[in-house]
Protein backbone atom coordinates (compact mmCIF):
# COMPACT_ATOMS: atom_id res chain seq x y z
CA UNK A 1 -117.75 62.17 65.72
CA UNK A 2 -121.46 63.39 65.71
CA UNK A 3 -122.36 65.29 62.81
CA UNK A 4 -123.67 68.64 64.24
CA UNK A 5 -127.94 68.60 64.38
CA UNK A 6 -129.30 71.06 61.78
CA UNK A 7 -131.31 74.23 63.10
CA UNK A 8 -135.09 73.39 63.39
CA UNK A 9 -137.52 76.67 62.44
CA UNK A 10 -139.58 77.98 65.39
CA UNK A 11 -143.30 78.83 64.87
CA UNK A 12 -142.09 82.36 63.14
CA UNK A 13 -139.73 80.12 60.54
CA UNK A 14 -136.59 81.63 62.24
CA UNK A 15 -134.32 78.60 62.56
CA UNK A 16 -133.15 77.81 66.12
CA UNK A 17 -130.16 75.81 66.73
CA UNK A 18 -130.33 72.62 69.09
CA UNK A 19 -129.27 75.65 72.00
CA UNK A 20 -131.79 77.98 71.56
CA UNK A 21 -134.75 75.64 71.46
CA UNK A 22 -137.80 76.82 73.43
CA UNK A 23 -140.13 74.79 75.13
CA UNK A 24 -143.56 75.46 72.99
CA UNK A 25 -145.80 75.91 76.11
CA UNK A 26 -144.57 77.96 79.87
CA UNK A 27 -143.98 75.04 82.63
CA UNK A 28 -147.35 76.39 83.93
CA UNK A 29 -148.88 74.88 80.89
CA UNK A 30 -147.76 72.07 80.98
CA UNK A 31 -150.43 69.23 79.98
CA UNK A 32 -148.11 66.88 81.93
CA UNK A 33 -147.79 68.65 84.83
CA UNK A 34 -151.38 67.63 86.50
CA UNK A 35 -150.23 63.89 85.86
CA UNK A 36 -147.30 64.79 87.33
CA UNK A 37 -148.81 65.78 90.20
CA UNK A 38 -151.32 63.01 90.81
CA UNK A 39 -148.43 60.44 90.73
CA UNK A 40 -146.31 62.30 93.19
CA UNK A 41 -149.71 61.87 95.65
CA UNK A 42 -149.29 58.38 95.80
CA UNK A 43 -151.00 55.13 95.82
CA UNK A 44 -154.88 55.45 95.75
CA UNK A 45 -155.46 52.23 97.97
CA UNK A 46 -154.52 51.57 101.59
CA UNK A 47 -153.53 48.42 103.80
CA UNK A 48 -154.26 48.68 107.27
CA UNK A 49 -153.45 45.82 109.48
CA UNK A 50 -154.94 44.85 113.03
CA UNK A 51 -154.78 41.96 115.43
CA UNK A 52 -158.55 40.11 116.35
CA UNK A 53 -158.85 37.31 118.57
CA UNK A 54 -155.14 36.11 117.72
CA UNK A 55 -155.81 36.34 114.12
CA UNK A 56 -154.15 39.18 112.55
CA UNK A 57 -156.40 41.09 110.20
CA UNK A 58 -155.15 43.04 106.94
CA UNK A 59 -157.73 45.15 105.34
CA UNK A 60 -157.45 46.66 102.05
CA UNK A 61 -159.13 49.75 101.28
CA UNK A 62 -160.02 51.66 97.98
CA UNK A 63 -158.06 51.19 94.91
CA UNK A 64 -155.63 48.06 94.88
CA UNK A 65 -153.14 48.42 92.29
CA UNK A 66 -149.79 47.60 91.26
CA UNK A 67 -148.34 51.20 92.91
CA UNK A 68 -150.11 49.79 96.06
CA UNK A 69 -148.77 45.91 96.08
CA UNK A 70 -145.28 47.67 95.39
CA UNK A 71 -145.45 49.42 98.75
CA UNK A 72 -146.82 46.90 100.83
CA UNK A 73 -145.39 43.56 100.17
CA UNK A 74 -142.31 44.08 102.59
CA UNK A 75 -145.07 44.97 105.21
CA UNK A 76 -147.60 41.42 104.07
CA UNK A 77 -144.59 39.35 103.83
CA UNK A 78 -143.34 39.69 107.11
CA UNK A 79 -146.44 38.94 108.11
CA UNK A 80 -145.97 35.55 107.01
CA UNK A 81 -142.74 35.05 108.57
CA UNK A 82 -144.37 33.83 111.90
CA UNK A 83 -144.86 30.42 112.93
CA UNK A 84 -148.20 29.36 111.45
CA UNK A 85 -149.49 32.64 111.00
CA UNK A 86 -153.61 33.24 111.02
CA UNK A 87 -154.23 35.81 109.08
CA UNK A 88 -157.26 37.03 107.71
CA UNK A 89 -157.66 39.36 104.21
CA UNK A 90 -160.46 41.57 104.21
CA UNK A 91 -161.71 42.95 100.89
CA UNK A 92 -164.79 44.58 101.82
CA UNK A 93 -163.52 47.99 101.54
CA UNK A 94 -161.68 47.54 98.89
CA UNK A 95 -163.37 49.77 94.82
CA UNK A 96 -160.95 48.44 92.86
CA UNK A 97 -158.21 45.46 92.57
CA UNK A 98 -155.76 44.65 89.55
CA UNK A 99 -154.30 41.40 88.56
CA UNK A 100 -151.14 42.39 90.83
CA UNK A 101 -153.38 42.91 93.72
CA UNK A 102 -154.94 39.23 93.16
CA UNK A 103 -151.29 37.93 92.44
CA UNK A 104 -149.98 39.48 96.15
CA UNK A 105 -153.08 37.58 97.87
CA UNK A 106 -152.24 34.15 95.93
CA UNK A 107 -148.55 34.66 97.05
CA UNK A 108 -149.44 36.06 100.42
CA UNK A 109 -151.85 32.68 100.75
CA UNK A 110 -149.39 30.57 99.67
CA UNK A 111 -146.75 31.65 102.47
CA UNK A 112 -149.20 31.45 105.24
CA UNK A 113 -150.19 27.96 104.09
CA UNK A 114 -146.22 27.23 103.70
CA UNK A 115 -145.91 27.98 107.65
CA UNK A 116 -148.64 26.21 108.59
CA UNK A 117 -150.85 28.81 109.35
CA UNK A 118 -154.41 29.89 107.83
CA UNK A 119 -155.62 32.09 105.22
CA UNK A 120 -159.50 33.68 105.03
CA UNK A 121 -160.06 36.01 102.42
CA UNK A 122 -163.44 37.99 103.30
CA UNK A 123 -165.06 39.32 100.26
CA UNK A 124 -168.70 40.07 99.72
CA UNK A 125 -168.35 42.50 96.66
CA UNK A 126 -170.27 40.95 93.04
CA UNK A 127 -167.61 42.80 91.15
CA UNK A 128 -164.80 41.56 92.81
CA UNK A 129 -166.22 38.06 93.41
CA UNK A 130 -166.79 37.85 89.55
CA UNK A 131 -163.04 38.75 89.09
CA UNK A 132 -162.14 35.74 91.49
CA UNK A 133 -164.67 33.63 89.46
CA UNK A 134 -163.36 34.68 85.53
CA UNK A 135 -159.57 34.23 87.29
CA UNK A 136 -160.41 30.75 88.21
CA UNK A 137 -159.21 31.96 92.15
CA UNK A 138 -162.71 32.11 94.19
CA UNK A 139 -162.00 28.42 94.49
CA UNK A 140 -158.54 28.73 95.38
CA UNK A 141 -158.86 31.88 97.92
CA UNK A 142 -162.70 30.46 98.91
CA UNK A 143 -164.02 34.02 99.80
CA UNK A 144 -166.44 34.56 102.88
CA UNK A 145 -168.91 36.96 102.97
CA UNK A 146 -167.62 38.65 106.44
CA UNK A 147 -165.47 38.21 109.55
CA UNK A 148 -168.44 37.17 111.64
CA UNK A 149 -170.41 34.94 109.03
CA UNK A 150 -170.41 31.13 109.26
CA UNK A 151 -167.37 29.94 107.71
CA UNK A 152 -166.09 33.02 108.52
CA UNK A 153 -162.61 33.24 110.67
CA UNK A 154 -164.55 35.20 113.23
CA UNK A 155 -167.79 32.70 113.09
CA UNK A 156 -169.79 30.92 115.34
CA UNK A 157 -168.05 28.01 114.78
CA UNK A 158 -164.79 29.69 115.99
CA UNK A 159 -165.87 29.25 120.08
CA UNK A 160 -162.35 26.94 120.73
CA UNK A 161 -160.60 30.18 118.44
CA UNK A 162 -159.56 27.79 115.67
CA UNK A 163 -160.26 27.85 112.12
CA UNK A 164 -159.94 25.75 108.77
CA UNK A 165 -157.99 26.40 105.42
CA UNK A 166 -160.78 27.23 103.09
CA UNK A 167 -159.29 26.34 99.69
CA UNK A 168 -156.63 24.42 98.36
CA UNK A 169 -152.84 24.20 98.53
CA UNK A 170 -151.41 26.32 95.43
């Protein structure tokens, strides 16, 4: 059996059992409340997904975190569940991108190339491209500058609407 929890003194020094506690601030001022708040808004990024010349097309916009790669790997991984799927990851509007956002594109890569299909990521941010660089990935992902660009899945080169694996197998 529990011994029974002394009485703690309230801001007067009146002792207040374990029952009569009192919150020392009104709900309303709560400092937690705003953070609270801000996580109930949810994820600050966004995946948007659209289908270009038989390639489909998933670009990421704003901040890519792990709240973000939570809610959209169901929606990436089936994705990859076609036969040799062509999809292209577009990173251009992406501000922001975590080590779990760079983990889902490895993966995401890694099933495409598993099917047989083809991965592009399109990147053309410094910040981001020095992440890919420190990470040891921008040879493994092989970023292109844009959809449209040489080497890009959209390129000039793309007249017979096939493309190459830029990187290597994982």
């Amino acid at each position: 059996m529990r011994a029974p929890m002394a009485p703690h003194p309230d801001e007067s020094g009146r002792r207040l059992s374990s029952t009569e506690r009192e919150e020392p601030w009104a709900a309303s001022e709560d400092p937690w409340a705003a953070d609270a708040a801000d996580e109930e808004e949810g994820p600050a990024g966004s995946v948007l997904t659209r289908t270009e010349h038989g390639r489909t097309v998933v670009e990421l916009h704003g901040e890519i975190d792990l709240a973000v790669v939570l809610d959209t790997t169901p929606q990436l991984y089936e994705l990859t569940t076609a036969a040799a799927p062509r999809l292209v990851a577009d990173l251009r509007p992406v501000t922001f991108i975590d080590c779990s956002g760079l983990a889902l594109l490895v993966d995401i890569r890694s099933r495409v190339l598993a099917s047989g299909g083809t991965f592009t990521l399109v990147c053309a941010d410094p910040r981001v491209l020095r992440l890919l660089q420190i990470t040891g990935l921008s040879d493994v992902l092989a970023p292109v500058p844009s959809l449209a660009a040489p080497g890009g899945p959209l390129g000039p080169q793309d007249a017979g609407d096939e493309i190459t694996v830029r990187g290597r197998e994982s």
